[in-house]
Protein backbone atom coordinates (compact mmCIF):
# COMPACT_ATOMS: atom_id res chain seq x y z
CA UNK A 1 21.90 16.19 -36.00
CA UNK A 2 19.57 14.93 -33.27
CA UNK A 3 16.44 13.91 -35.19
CA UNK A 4 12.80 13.69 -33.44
CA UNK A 5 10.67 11.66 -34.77
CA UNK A 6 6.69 11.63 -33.73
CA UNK A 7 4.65 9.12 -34.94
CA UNK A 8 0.95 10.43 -34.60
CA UNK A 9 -2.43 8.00 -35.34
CA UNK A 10 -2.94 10.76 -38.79
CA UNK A 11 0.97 12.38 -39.17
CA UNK A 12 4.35 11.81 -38.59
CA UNK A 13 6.82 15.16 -37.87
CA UNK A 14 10.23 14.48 -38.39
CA UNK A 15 12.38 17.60 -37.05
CA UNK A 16 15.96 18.06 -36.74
CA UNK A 17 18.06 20.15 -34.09
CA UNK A 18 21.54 21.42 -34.31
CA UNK A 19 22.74 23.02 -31.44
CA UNK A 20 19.20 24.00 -29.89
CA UNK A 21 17.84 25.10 -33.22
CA UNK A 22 15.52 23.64 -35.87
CA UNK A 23 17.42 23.08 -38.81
CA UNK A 24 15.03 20.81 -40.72
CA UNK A 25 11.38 19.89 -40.29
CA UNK A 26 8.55 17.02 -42.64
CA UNK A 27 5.10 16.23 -41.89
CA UNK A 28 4.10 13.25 -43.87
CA UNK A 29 0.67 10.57 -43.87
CA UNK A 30 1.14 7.71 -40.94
CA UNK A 31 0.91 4.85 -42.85
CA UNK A 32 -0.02 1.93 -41.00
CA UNK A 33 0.68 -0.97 -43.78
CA UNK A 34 3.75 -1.36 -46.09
CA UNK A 35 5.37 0.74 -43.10
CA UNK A 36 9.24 -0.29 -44.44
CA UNK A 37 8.66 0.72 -47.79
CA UNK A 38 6.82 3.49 -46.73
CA UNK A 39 8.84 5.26 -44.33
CA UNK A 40 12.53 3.69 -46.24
CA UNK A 41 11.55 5.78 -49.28
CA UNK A 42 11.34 8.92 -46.74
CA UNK A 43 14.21 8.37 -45.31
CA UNK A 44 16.37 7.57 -48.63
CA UNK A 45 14.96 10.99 -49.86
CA UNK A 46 15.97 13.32 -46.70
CA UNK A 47 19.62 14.25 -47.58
CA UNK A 48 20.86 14.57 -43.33
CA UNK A 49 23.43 13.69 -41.04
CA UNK A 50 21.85 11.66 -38.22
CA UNK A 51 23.65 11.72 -35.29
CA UNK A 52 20.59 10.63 -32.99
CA UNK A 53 17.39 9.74 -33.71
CA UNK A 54 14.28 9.69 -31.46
CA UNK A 55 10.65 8.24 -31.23
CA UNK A 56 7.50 9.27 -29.92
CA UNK A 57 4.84 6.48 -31.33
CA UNK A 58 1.43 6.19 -30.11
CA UNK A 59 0.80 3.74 -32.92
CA UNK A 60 1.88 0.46 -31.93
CA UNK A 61 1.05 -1.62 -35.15
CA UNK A 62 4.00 -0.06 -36.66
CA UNK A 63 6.61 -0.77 -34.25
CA UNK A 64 8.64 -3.12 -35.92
CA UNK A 65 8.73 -2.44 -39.12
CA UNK A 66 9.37 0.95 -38.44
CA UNK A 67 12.14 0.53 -36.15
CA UNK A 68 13.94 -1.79 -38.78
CA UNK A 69 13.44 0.53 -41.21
CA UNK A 70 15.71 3.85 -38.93
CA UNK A 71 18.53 1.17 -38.13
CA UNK A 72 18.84 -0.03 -41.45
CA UNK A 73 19.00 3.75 -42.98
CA UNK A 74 20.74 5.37 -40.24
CA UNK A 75 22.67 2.80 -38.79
CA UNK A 76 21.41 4.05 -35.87
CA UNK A 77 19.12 2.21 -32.44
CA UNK A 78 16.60 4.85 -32.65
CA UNK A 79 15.85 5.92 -29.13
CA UNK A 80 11.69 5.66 -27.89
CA UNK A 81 9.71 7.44 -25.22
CA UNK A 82 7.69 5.92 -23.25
CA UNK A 83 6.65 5.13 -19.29
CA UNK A 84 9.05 3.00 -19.12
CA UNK A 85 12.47 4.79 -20.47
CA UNK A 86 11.73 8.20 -19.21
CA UNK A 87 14.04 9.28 -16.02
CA UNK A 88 13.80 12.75 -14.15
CA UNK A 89 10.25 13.26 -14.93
CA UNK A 90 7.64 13.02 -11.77
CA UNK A 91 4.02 11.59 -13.13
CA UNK A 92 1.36 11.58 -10.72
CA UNK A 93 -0.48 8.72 -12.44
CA UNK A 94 -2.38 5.93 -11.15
CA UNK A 95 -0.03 3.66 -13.20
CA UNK A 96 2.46 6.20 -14.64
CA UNK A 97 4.03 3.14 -17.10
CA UNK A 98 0.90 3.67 -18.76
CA UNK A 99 1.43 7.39 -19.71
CA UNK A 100 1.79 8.50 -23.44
CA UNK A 101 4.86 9.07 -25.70
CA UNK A 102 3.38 12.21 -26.82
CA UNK A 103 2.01 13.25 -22.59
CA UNK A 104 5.65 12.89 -22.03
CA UNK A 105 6.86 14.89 -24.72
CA UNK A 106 4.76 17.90 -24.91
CA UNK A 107 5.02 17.74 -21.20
CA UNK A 108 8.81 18.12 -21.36
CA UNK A 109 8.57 20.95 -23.75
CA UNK A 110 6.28 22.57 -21.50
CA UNK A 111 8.55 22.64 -18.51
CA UNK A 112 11.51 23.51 -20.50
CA UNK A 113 9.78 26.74 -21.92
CA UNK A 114 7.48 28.07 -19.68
CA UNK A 115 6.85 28.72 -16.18
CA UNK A 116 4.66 26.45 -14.11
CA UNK A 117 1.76 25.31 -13.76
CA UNK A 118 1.32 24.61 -17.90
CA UNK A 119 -2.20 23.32 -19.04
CA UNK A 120 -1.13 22.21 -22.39
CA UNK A 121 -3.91 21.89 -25.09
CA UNK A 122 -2.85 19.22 -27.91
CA UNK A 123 -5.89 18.85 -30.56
CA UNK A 124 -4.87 16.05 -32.67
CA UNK A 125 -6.40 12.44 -33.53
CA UNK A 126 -7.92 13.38 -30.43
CA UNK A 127 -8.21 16.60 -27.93
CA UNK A 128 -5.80 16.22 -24.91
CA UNK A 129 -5.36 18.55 -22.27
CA UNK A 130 -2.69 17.96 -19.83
CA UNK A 131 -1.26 19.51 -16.75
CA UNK A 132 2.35 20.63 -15.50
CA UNK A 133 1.60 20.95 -11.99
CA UNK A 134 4.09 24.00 -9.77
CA UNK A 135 6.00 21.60 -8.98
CA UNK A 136 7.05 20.62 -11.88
CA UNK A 137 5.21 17.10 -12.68
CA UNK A 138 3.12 15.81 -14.64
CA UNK A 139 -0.36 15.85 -12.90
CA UNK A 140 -3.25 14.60 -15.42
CA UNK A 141 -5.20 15.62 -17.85
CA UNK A 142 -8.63 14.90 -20.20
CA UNK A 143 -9.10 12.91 -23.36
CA UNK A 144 -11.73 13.41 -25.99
CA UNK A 145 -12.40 12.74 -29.31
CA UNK A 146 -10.74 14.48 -32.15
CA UNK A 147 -11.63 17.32 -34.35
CA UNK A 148 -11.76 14.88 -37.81
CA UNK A 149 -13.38 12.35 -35.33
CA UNK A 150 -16.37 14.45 -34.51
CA UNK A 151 -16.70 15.05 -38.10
CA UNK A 152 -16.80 11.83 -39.45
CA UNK A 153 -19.12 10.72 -36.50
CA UNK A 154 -21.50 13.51 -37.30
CA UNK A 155 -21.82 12.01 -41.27
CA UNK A 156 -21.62 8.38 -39.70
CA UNK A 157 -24.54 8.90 -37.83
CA UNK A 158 -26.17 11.40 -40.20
CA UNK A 159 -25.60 10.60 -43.36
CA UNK A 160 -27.72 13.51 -45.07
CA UNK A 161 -25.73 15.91 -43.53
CA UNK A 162 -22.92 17.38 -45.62
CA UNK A 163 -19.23 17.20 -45.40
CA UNK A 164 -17.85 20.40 -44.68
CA UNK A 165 -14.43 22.15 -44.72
CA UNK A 166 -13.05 22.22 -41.21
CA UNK A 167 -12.54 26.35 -41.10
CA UNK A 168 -13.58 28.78 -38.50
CA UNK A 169 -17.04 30.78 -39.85
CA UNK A 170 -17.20 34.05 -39.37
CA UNK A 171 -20.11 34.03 -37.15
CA UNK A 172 -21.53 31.59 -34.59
CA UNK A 173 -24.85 31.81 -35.79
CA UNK A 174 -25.24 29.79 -39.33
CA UNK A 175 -27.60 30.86 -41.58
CA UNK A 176 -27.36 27.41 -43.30
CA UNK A 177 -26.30 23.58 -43.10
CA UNK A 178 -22.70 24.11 -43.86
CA UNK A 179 -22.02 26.70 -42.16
CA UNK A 180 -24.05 26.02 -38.92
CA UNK A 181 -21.86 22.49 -38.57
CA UNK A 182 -18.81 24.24 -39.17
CA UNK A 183 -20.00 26.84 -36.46
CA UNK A 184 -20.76 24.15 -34.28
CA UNK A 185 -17.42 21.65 -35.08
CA UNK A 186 -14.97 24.72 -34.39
CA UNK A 187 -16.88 26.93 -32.19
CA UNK A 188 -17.75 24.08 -29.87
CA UNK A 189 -13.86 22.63 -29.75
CA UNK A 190 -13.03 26.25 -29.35
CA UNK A 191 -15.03 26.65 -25.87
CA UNK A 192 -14.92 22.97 -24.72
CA UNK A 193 -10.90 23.55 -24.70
CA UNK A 194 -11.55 26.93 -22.74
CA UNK A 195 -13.57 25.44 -20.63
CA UNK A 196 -11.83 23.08 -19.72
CA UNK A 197 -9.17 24.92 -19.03
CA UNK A 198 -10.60 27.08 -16.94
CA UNK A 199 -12.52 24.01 -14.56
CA UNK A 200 -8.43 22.63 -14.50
CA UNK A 201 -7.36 26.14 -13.10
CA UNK A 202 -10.39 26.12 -10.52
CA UNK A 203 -9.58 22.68 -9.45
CA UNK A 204 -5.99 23.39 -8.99
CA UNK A 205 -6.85 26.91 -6.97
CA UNK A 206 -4.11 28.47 -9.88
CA UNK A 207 -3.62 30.59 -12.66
CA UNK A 208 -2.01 28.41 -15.62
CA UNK A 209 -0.23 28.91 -18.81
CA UNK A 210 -1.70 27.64 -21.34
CA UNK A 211 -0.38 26.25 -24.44
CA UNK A 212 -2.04 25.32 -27.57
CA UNK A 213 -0.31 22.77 -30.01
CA UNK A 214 -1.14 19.46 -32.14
CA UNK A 215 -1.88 19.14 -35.70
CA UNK A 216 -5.06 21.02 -35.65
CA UNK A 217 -4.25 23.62 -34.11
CA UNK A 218 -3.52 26.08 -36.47
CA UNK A 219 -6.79 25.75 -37.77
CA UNK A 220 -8.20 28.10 -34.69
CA UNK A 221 -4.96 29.58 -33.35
CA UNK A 222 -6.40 33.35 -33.92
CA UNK A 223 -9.92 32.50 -32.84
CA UNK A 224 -9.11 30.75 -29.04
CA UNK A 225 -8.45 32.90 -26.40
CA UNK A 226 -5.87 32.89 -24.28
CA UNK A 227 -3.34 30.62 -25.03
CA UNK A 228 0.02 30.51 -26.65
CA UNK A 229 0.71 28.33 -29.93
CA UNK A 230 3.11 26.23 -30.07
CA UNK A 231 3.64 23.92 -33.28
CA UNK A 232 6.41 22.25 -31.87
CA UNK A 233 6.05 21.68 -28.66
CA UNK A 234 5.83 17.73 -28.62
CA UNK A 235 9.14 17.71 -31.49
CA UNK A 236 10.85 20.68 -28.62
CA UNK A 237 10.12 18.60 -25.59
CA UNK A 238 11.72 15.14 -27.65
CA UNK A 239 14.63 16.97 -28.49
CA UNK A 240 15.24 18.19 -24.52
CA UNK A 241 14.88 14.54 -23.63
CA UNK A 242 17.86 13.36 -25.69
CA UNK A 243 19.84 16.68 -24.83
CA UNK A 244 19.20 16.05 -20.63
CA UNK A 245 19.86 12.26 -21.00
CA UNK A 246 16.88 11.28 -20.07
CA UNK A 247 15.81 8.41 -20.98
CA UNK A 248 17.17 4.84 -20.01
């Protein structure tokens, strides 16, 4: 078994492919201290044959410990993703060393499933849309805060306002506190992510897939127009890395 392994700033998503299909999939917490004993109890618990493992991390701080932790279970040199290992993938970055495990990733998965161009929507930690140019490369994208970030800097800054369930409301127009913040919270990443979309299709003169994924994204798959979702997208595109060979 080929097991991907994507450590986000909230979650980690193990998954884990036999011949092209998904024979096993975790989310768990990130946990950013006692990583070893955190992430060896995991590991003793999963009962798999690991064959290959691979590592998208966008949270250094847990780099070592983590890494000592998969060869000591597996017996194993886990495999990472980054600027730097990735082969056969064009990036039309400034400094393309500098480009994200998880850009890489869910960029991969994009080309290996859908036609070109791609603007892939991930709405995790934070909101990232990227683009899969016609050509087939990786061409740029937008970074903003996150759902849960936007939340907890709303009751940060405004600390009489309530906490509120992140869920869609069924109207736009709140007729009260709650439910005017949650209108406002998922309505308003709902059409900044469709806006944005469409200013990256009028820049680029094209007509894009799009492609909705991340670990909020289920939250508003129904309510967003336009785009496919794609839970695994990021854990697909890690898997076709190993399978093509290619990282260095």
């Amino acid at each position: 078994m080929i097991l991907t392994i994507d450590i986000g700033n909230s979650n980690t998503v193990l998954v884990g492919y036999e011949n092209d299909d998904r024979v096993f999939t975790q989310r768990i917490e990130t946990h950013k201290e006692n990583v070893y004993t955190y992430y060896k109890e995991v590991f003793s618990a999963i009962d798999i044959n690991v064959s290959e493992v691979v590592v998208s991390c966008v949270v250094p701080s847990v780099y070592e410990e983590f890494n000592k932790c998969v060869k000591e279970i597996y017996k194993i040199e886990p495999k990472y993703i980054n600027g730097d290992t990735i082969t056969n993938f064009k990036i039309l970055l400034d400094e393309p060393r500098d480009i994200g495990a998880d850009f890489i990733a869910t960029g991969v998965g994009a080309l290996a499933k859908y036609p070109q161009p791609v603007i892939i929507a991930d709405v995790g930690s934070a909101t990232k849309l990227t683009v899969i140019d016609s050509e087939g490369s990786f061409a740029g994208g937008v970074i903003v805060p996150g759902l849960g970030t936007s939340v907890e800097a709303l009751n940060s800054f405004i600390p009489h306002l309530p906490s509120v369930e992140l869920v869609v409301p069924d109207r736009v127009i709140g007729n009260g506190t709650i439910p005017a913040i949650q209108s406002g919270v998922m309505f308003g990443l709902i059409a900044q992510i469709e806006g944005l979309a469409s200013k990256m299709e009028a820049e680029l003169g094209q007509k894009c897939i799009r492609v909705l994924t991340g670990g909020y994204a289920a939250l508003f798959k129904d309510d967003i127009t336009g785009f496919v979702y794609d839970p695994y997208l990021l854990s697909d595109g890690m898997y076709q890395i190993v399978k093509k060979g290619m990282l260095v």
